[in-house]
N, C-alpha and C. Protein backbone atom coordinates (compact mmCIF):
# COMPACT_ATOMS: atom_id res chain seq x y z
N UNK A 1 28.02 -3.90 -5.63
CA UNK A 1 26.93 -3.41 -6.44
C UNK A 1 27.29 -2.02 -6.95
N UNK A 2 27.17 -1.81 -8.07
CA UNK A 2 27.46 -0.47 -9.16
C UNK A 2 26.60 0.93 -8.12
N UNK A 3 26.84 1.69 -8.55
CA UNK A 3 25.83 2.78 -8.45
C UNK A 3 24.56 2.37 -9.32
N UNK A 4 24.60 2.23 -10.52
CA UNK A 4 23.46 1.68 -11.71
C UNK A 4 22.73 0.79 -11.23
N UNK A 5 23.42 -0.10 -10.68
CA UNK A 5 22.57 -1.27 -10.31
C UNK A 5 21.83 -0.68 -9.01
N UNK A 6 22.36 -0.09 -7.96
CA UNK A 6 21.80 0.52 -7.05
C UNK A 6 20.51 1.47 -6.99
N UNK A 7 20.54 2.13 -8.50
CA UNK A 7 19.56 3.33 -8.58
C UNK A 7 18.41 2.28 -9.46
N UNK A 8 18.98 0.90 -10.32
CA UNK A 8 17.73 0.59 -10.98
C UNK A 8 17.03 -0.56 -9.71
N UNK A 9 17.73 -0.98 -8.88
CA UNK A 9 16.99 -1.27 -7.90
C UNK A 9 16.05 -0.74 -7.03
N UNK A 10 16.52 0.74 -6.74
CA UNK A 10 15.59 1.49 -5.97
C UNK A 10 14.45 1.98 -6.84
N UNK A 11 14.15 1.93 -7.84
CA UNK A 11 13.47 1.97 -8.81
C UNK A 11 12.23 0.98 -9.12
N UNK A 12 12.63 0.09 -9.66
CA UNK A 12 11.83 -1.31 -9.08
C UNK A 12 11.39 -1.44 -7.27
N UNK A 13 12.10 -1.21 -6.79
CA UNK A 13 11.32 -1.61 -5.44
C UNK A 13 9.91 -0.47 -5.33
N UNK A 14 10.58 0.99 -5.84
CA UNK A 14 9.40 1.55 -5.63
C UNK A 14 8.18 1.32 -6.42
N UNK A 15 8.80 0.87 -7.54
CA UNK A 15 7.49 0.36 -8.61
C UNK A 15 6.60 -0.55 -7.99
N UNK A 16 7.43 -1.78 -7.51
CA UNK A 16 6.51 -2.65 -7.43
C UNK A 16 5.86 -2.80 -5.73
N UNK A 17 6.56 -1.87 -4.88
CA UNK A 17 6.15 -1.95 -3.18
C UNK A 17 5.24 -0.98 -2.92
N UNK A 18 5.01 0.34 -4.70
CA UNK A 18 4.29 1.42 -3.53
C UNK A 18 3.36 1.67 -4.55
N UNK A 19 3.89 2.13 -5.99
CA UNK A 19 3.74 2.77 -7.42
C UNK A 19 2.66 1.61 -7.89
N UNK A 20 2.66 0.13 -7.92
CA UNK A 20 1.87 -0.51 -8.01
C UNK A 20 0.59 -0.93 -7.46
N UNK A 21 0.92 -0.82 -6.13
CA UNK A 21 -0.25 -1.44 -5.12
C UNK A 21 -1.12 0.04 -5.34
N UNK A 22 -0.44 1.15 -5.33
CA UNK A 22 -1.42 2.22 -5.04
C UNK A 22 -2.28 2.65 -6.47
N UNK A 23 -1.61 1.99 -7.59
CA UNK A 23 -2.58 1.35 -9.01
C UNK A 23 -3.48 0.92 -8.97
N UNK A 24 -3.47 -0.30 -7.86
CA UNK A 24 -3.97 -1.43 -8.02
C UNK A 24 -5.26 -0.46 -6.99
N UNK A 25 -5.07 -0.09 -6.29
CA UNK A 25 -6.05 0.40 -5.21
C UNK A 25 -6.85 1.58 -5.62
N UNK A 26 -5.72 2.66 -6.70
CA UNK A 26 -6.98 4.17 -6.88
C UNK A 26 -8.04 3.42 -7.66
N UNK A 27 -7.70 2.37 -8.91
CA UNK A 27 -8.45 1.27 -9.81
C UNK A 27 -9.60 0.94 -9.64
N UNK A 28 -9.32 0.58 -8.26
CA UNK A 28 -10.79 -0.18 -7.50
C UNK A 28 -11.65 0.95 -6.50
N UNK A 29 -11.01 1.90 -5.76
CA UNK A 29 -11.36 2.72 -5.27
C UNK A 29 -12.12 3.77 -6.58
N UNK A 30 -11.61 4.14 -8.03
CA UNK A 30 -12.39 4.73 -8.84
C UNK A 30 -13.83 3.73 -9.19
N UNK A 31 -13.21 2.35 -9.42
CA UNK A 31 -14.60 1.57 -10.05
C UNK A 31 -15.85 2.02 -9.02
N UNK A 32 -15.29 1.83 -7.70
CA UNK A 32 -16.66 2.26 -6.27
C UNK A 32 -16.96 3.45 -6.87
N UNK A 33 -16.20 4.42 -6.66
CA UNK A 33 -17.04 5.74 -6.70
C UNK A 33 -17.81 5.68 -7.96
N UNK A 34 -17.30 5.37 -9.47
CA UNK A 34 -18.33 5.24 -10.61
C UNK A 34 -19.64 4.67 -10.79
N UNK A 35 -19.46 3.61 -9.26
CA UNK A 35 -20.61 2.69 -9.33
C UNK A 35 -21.51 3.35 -8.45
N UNK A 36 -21.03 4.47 -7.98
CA UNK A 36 -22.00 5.05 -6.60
C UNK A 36 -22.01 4.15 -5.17
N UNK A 37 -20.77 3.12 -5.11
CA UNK A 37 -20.48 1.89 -4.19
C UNK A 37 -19.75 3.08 -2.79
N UNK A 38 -19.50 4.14 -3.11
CA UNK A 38 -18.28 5.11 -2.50
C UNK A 38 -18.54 6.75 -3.04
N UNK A 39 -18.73 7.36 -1.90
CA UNK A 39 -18.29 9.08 -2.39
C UNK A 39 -18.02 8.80 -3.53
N UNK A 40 -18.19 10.00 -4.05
CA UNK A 40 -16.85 10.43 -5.21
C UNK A 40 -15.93 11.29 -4.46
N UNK A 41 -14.72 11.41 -5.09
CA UNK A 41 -13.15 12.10 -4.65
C UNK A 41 -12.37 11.69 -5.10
N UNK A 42 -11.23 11.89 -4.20
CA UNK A 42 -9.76 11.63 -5.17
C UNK A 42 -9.54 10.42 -4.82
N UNK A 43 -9.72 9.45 -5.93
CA UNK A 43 -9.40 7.90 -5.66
C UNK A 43 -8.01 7.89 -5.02
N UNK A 44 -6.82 8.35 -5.65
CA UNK A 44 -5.32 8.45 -5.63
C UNK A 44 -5.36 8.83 -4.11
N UNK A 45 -5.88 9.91 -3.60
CA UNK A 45 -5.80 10.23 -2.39
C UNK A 45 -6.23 9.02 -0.99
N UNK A 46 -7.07 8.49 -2.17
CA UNK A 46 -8.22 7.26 -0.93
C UNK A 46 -6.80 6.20 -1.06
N UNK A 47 -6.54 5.79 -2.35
CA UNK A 47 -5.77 4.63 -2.42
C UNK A 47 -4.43 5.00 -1.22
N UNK A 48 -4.13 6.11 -1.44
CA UNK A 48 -2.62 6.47 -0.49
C UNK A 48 -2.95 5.76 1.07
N UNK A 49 -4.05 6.89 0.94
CA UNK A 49 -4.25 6.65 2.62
C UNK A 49 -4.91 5.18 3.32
N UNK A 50 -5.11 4.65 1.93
CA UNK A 50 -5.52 3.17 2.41
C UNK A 50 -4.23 2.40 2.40
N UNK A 51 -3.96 2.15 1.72
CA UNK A 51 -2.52 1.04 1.33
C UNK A 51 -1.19 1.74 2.20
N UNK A 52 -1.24 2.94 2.23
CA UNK A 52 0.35 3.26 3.27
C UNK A 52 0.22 2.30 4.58
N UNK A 53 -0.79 2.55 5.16
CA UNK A 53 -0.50 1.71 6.86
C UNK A 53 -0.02 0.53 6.60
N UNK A 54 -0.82 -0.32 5.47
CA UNK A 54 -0.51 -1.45 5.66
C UNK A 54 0.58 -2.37 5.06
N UNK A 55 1.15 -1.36 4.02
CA UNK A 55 2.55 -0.84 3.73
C UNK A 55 3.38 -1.12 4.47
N UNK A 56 3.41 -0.48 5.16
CA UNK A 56 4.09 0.07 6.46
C UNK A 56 4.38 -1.07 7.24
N UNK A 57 3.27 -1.68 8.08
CA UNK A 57 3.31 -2.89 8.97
C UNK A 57 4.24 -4.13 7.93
N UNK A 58 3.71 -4.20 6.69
CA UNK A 58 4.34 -5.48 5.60
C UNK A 58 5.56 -5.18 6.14
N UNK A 59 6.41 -3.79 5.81
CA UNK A 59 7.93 -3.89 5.44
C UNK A 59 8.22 -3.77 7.10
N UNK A 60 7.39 -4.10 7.99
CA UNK A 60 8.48 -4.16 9.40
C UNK A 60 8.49 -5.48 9.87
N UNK A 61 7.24 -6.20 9.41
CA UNK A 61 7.48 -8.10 9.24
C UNK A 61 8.68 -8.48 8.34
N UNK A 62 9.07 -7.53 7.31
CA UNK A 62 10.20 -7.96 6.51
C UNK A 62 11.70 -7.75 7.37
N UNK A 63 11.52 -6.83 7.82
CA UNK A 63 12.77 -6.40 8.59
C UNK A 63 12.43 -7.22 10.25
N UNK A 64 11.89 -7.59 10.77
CA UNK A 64 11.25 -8.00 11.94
C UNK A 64 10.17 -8.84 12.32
N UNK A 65 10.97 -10.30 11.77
CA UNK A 65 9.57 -11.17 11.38
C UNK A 65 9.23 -11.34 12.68
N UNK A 66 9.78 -11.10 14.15
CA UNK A 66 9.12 -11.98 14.94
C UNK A 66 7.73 -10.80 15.33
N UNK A 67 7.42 -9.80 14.76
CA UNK A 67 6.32 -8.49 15.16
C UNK A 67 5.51 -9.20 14.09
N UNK A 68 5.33 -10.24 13.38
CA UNK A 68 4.49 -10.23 12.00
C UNK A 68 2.55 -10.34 13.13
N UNK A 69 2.96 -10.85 14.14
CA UNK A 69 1.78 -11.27 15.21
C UNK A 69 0.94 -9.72 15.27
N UNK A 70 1.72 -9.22 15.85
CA UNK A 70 1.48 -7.35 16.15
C UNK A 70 1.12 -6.63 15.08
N UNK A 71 1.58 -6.72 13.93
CA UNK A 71 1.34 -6.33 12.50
C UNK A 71 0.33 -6.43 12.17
N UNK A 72 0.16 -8.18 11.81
CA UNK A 72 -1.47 -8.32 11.58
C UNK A 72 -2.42 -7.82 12.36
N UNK A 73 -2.30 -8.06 13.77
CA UNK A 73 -3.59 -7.12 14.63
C UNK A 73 -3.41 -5.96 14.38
N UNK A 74 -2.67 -4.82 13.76
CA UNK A 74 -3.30 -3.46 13.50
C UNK A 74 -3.52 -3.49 11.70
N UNK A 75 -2.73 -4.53 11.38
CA UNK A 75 -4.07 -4.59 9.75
C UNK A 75 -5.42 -4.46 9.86
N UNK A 76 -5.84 -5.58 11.09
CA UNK A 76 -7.02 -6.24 10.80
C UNK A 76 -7.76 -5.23 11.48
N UNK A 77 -7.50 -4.40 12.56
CA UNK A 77 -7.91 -3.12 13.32
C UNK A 77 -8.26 -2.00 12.17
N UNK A 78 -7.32 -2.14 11.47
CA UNK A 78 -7.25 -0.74 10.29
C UNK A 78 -8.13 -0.67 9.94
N UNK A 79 -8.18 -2.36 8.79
CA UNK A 79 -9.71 -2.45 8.15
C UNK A 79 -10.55 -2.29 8.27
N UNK A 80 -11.03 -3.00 9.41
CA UNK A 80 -12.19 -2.42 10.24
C UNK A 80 -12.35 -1.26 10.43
N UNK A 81 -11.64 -0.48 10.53
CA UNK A 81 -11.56 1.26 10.85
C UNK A 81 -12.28 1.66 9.87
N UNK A 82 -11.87 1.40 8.38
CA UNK A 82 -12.06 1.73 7.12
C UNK A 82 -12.91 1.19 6.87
């Protein structure tokens, strides 16, 4: 693999594993607060701190499918948290 190919890969992964989801999340986290569903604040900030954990647990089922068991129980813990 090139260097090029190396840097437009790391590129895309971040687009679509971190840069996206956390789109997809300030999006919905702004619609709440507009609707008065949620505080108002920094959606971007809410989206981070929501979507990293579970981030996190995804890419260690990827690297370590046999933890995917362990993973999900602190998703489903998280949520609830939240």
């Amino acid at each position: 693999m090139t260097l090029l190919q190396k840097m437009r890969e790391s590129l895309l992964t971040t687009k679509y594993s971190i840069d996206s989801v956390q789109e997809i999340y300030h999006r919905i986290f702004q619609a709440m607060m507009d609707c008065g569903i949620m505080r108002k604040g920094d959606p971007e900030l809410v989206s981070m701190t929501f979507a990293a954990p579970v981030s996190l647990l995804i890419q260690m089922c990827d690297r370590e499918p046999e933890r995917e068991q362990e993973a999900m129980e602190h998703i489903e813990n998280f949520l609830v948290f939240c």
